[in-house]
PDB file of N, CA and C in Angstrom:
ATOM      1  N   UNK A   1     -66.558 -21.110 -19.349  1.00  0.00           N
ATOM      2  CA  UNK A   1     -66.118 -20.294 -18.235  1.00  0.00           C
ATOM      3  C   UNK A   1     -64.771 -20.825 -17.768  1.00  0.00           C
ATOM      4  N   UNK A   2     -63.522 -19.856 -17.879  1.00  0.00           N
ATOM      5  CA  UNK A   2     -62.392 -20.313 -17.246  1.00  0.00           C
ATOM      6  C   UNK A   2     -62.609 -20.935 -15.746  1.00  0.00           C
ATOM      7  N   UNK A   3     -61.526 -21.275 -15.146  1.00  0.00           N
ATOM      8  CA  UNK A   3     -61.197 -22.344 -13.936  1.00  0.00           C
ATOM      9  C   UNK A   3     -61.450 -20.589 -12.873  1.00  0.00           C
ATOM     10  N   UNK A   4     -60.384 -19.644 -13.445  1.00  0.00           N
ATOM     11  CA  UNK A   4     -60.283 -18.539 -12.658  1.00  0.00           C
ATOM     12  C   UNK A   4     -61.411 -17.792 -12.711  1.00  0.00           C
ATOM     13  N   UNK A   5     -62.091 -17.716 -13.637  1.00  0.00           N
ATOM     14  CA  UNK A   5     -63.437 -16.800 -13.375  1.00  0.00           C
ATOM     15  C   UNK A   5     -64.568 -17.820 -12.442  1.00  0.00           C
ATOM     16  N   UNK A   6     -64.775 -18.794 -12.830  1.00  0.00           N
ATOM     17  CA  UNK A   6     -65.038 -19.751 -11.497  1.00  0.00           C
ATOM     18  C   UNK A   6     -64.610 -19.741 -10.051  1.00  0.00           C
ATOM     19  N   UNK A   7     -63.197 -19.816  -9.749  1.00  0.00           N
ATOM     20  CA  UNK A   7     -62.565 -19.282  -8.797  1.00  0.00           C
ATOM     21  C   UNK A   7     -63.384 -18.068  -7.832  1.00  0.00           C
ATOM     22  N   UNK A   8     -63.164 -16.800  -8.799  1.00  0.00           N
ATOM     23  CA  UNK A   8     -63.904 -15.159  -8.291  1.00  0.00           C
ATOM     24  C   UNK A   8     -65.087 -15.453  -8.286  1.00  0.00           C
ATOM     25  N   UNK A   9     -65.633 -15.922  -9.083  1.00  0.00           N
ATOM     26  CA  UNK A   9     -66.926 -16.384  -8.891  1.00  0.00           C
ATOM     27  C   UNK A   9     -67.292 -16.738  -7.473  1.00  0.00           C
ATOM     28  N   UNK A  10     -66.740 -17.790  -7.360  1.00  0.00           N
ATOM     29  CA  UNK A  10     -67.096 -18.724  -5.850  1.00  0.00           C
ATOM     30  C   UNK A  10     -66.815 -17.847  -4.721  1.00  0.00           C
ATOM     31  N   UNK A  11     -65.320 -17.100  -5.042  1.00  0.00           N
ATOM     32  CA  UNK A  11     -65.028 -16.282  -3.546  1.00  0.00           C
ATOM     33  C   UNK A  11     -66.003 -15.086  -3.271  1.00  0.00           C
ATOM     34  N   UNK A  12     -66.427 -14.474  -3.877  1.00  0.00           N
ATOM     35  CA  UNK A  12     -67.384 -13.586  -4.243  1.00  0.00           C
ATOM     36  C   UNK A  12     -68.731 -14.091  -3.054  1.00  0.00           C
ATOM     37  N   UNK A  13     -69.396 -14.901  -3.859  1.00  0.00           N
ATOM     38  CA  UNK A  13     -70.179 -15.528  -3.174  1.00  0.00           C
ATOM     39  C   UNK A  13     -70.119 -16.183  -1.881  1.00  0.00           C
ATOM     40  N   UNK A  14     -69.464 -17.182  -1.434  1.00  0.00           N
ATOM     41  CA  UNK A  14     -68.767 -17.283  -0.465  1.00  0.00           C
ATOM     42  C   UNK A  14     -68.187 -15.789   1.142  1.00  0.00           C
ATOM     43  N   UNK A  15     -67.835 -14.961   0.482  1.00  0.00           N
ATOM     44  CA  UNK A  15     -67.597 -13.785   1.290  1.00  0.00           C
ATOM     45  C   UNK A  15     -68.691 -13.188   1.419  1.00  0.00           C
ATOM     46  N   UNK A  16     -69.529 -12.948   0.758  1.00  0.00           N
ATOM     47  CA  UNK A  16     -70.813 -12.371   0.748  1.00  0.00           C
ATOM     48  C   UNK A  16     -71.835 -12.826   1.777  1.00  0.00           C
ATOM     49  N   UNK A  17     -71.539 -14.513   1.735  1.00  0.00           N
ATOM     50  CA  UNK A  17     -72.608 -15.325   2.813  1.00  0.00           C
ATOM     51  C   UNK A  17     -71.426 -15.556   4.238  1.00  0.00           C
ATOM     52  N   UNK A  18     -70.353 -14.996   3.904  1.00  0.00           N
ATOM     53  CA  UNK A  18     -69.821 -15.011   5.464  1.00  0.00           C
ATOM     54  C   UNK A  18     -70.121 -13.449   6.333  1.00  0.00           C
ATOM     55  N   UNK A  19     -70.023 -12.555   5.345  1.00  0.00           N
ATOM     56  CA  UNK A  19     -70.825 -11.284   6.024  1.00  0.00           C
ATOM     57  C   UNK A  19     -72.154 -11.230   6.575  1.00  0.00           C
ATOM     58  N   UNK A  20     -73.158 -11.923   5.831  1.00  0.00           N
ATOM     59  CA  UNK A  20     -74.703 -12.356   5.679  1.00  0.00           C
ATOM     60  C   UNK A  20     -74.279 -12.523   7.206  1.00  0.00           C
ATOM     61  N   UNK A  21     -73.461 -13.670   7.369  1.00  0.00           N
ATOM     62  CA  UNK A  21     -73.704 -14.490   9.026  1.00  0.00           C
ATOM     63  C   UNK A  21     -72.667 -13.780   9.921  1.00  0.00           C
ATOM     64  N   UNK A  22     -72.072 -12.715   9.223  1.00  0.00           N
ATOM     65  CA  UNK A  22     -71.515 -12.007  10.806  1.00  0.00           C
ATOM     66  C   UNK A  22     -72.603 -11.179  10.925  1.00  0.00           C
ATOM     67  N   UNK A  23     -73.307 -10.418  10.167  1.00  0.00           N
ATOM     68  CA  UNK A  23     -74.504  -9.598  10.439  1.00  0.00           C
ATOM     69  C   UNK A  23     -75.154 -10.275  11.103  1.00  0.00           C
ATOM     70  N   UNK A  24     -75.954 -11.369  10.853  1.00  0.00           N
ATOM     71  CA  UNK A  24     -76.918 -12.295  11.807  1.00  0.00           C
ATOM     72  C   UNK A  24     -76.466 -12.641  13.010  1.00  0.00           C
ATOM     73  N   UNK A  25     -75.248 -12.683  13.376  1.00  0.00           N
ATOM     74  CA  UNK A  25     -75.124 -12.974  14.331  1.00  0.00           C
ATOM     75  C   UNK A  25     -74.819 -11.860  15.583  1.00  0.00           C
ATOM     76  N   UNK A  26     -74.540 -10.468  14.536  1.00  0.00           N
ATOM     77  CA  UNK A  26     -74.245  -8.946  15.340  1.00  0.00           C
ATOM     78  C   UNK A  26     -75.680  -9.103  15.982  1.00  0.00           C
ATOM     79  N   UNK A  27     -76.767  -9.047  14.895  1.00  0.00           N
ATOM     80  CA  UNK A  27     -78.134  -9.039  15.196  1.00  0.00           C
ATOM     81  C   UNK A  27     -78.558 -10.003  16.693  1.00  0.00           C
ATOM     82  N   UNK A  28     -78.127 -10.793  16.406  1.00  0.00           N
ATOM     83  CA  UNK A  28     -78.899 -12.018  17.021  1.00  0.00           C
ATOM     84  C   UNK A  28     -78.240 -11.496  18.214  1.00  0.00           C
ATOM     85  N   UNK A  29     -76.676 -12.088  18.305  1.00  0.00           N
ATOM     86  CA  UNK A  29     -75.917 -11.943  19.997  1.00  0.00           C
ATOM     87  C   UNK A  29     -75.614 -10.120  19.936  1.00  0.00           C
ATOM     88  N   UNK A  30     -76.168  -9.186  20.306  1.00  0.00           N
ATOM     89  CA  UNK A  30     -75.373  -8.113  19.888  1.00  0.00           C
ATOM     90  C   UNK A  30     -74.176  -7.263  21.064  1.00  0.00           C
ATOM     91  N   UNK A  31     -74.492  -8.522  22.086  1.00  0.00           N
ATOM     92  CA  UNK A  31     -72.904  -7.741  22.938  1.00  0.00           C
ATOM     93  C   UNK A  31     -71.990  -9.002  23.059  1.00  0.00           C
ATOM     94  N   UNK A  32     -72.098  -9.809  22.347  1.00  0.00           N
ATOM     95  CA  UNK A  32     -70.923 -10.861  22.196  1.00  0.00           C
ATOM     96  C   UNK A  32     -69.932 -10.644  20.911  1.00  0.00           C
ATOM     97  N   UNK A  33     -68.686 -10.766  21.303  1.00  0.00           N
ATOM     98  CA  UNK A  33     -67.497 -10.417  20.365  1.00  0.00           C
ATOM     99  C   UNK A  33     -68.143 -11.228  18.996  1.00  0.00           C
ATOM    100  N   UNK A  34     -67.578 -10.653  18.101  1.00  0.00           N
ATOM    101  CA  UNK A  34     -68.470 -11.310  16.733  1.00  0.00           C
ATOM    102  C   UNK A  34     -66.769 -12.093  16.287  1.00  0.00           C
ATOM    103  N   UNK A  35     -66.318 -11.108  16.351  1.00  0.00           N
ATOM    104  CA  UNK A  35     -65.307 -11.623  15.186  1.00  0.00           C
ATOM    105  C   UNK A  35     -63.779 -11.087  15.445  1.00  0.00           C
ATOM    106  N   UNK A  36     -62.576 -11.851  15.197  1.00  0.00           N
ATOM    107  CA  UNK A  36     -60.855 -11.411  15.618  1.00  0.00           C
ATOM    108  C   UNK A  36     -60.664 -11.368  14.279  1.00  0.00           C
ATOM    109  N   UNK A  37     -59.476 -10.628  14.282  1.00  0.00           N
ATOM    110  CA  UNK A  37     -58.405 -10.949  13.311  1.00  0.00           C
ATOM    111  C   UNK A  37     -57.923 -12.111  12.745  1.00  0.00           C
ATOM    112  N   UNK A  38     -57.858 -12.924  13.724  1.00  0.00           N
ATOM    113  CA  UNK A  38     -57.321 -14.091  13.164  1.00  0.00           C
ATOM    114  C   UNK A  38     -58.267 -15.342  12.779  1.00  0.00           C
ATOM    115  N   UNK A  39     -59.833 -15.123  13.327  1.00  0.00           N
ATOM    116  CA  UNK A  39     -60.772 -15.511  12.822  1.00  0.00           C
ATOM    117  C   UNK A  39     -60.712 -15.061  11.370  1.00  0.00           C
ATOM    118  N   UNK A  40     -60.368 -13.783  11.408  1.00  0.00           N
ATOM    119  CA  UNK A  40     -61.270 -13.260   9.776  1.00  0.00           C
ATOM    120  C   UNK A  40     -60.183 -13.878   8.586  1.00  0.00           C
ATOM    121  N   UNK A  41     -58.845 -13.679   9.484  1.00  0.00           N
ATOM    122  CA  UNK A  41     -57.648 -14.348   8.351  1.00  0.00           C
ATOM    123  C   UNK A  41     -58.139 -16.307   8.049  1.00  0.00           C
ATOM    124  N   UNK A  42     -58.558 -16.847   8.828  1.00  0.00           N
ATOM    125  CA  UNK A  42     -59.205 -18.216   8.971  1.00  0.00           C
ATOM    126  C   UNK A  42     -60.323 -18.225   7.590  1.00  0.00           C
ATOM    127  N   UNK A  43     -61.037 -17.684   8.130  1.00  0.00           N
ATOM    128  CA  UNK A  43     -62.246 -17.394   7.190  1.00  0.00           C
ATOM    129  C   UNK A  43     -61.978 -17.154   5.370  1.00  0.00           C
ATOM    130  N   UNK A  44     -61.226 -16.071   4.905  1.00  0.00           N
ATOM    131  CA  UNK A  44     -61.086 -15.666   4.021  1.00  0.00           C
ATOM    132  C   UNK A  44     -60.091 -16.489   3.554  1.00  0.00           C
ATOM    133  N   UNK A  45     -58.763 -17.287   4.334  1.00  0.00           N
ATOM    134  CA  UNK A  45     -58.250 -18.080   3.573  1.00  0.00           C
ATOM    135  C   UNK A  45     -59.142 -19.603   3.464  1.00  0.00           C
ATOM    136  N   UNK A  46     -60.319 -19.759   3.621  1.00  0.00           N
ATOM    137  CA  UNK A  46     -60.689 -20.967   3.695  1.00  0.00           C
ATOM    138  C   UNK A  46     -61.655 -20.715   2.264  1.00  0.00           C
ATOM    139  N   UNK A  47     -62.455 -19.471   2.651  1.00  0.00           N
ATOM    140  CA  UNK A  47     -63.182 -19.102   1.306  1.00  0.00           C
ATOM    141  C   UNK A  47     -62.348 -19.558   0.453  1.00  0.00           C
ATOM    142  N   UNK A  48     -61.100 -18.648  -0.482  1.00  0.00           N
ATOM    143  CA  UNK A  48     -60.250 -18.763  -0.929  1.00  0.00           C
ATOM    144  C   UNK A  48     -59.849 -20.514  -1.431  1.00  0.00           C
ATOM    145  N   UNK A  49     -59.718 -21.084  -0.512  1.00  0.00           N
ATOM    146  CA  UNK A  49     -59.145 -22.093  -0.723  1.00  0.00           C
ATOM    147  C   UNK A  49     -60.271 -23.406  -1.145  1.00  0.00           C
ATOM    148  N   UNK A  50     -61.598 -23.230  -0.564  1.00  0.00           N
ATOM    149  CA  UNK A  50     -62.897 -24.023  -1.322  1.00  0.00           C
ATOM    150  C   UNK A  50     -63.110 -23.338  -2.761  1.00  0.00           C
ATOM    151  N   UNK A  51     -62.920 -22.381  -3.105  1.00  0.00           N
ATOM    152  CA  UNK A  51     -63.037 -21.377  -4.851  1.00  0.00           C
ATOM    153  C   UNK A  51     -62.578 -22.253  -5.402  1.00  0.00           C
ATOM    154  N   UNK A  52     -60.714 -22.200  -4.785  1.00  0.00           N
ATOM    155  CA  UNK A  52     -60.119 -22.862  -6.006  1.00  0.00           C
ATOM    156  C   UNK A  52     -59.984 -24.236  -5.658  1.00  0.00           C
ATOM    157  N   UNK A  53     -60.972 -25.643  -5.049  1.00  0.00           N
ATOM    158  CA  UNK A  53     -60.859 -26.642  -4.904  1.00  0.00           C
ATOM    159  C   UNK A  53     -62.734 -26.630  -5.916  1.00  0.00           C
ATOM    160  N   UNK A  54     -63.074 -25.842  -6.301  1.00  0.00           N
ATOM    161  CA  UNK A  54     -64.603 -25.678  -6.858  1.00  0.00           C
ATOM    162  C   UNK A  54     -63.934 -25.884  -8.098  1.00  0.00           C
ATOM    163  N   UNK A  55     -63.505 -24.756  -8.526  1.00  0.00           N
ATOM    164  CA  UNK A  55     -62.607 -24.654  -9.665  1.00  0.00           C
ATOM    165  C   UNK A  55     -61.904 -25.792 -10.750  1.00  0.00           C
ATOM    166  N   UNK A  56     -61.649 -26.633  -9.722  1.00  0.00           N
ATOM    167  CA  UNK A  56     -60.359 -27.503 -10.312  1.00  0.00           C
ATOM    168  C   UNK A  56     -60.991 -28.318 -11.144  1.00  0.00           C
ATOM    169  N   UNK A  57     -62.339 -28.602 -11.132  1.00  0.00           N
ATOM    170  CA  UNK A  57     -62.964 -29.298 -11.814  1.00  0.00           C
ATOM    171  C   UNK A  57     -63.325 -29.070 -13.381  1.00  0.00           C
ATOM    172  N   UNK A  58     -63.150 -28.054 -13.419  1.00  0.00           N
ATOM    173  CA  UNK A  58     -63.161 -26.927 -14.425  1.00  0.00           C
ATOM    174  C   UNK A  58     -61.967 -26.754 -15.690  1.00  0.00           C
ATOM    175  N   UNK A  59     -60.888 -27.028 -14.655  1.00  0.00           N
ATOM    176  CA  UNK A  59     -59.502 -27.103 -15.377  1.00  0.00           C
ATOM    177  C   UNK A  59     -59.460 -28.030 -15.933  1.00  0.00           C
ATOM    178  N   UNK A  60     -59.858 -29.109 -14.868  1.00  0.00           N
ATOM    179  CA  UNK A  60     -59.343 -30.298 -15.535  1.00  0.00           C
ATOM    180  C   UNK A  60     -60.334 -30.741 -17.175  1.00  0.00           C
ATOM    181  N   UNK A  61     -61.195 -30.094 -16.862  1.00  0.00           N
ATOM    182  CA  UNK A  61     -62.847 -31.039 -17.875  1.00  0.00           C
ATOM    183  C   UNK A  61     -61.849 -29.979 -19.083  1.00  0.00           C
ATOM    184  N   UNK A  62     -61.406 -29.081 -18.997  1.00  0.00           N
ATOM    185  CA  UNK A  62     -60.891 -28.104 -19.645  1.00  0.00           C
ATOM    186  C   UNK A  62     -59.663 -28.598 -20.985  1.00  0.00           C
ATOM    187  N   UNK A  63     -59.381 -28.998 -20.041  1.00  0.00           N
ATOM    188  CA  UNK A  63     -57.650 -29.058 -20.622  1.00  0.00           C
ATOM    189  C   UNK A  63     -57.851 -31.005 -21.246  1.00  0.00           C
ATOM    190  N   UNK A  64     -59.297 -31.630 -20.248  1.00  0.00           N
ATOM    191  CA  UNK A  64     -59.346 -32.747 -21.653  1.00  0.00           C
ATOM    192  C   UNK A  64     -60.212 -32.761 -22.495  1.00  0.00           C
ATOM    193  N   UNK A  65     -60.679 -32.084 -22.414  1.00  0.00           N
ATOM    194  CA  UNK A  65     -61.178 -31.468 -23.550  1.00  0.00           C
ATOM    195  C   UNK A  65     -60.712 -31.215 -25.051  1.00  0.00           C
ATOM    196  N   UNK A  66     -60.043 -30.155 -24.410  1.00  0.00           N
ATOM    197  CA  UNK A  66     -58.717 -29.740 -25.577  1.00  0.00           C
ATOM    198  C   UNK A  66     -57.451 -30.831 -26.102  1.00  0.00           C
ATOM    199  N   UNK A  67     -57.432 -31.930 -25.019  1.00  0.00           N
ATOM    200  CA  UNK A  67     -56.816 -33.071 -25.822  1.00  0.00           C
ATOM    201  C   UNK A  67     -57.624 -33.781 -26.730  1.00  0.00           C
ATOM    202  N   UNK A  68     -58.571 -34.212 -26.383  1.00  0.00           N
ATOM    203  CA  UNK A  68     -59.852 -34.972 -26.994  1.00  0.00           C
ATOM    204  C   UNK A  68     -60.066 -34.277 -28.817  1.00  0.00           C
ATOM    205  N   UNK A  69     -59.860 -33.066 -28.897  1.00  0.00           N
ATOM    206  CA  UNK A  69     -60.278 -32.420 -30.240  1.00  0.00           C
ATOM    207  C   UNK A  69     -58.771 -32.292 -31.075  1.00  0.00           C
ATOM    208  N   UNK A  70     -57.210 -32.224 -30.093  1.00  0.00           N
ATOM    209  CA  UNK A  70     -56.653 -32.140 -30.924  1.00  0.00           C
ATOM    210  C   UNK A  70     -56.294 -33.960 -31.596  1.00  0.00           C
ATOM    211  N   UNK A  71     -56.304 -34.890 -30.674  1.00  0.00           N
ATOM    212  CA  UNK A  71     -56.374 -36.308 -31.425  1.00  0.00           C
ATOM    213  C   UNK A  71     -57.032 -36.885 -32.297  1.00  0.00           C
TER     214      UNK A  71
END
């Protein structure tokens, strides 16, 4: 599995369980503000940015890998 399909992978998932918990929480508090703009920009660049810190592990096992077979 590439580094980047890992990546989508993770954000995928990740966004999915941040909706999960704005729903739960519409549910739970339902006349308290759930969510801003600049919360949601927070959020999605953080998703984003744990993907590709998931990822990197991936690259790297990757690319020594591919040294390891051409020596």
């Amino acid at each position: 599995m590439s580094s980047f399909s890992m990546s989508c992978l993770t954000a995928s998932v990740l966004t999915l369980s941040a909706i999960s918990c704005d729903r739960f929480i519409a549910i739970i508090f339902p006349l308290h503000v759930r969510i801003t703009k600049q919360r949601t920009s927070v959020v999605i660049s953080a998703i984003w940015m744990v993907s590709v810190a998931v990822a990197i592990p991936f690259l790297v096992i990757r690319k020594y890998n591919s040294y390891q077979v051409i020596t």
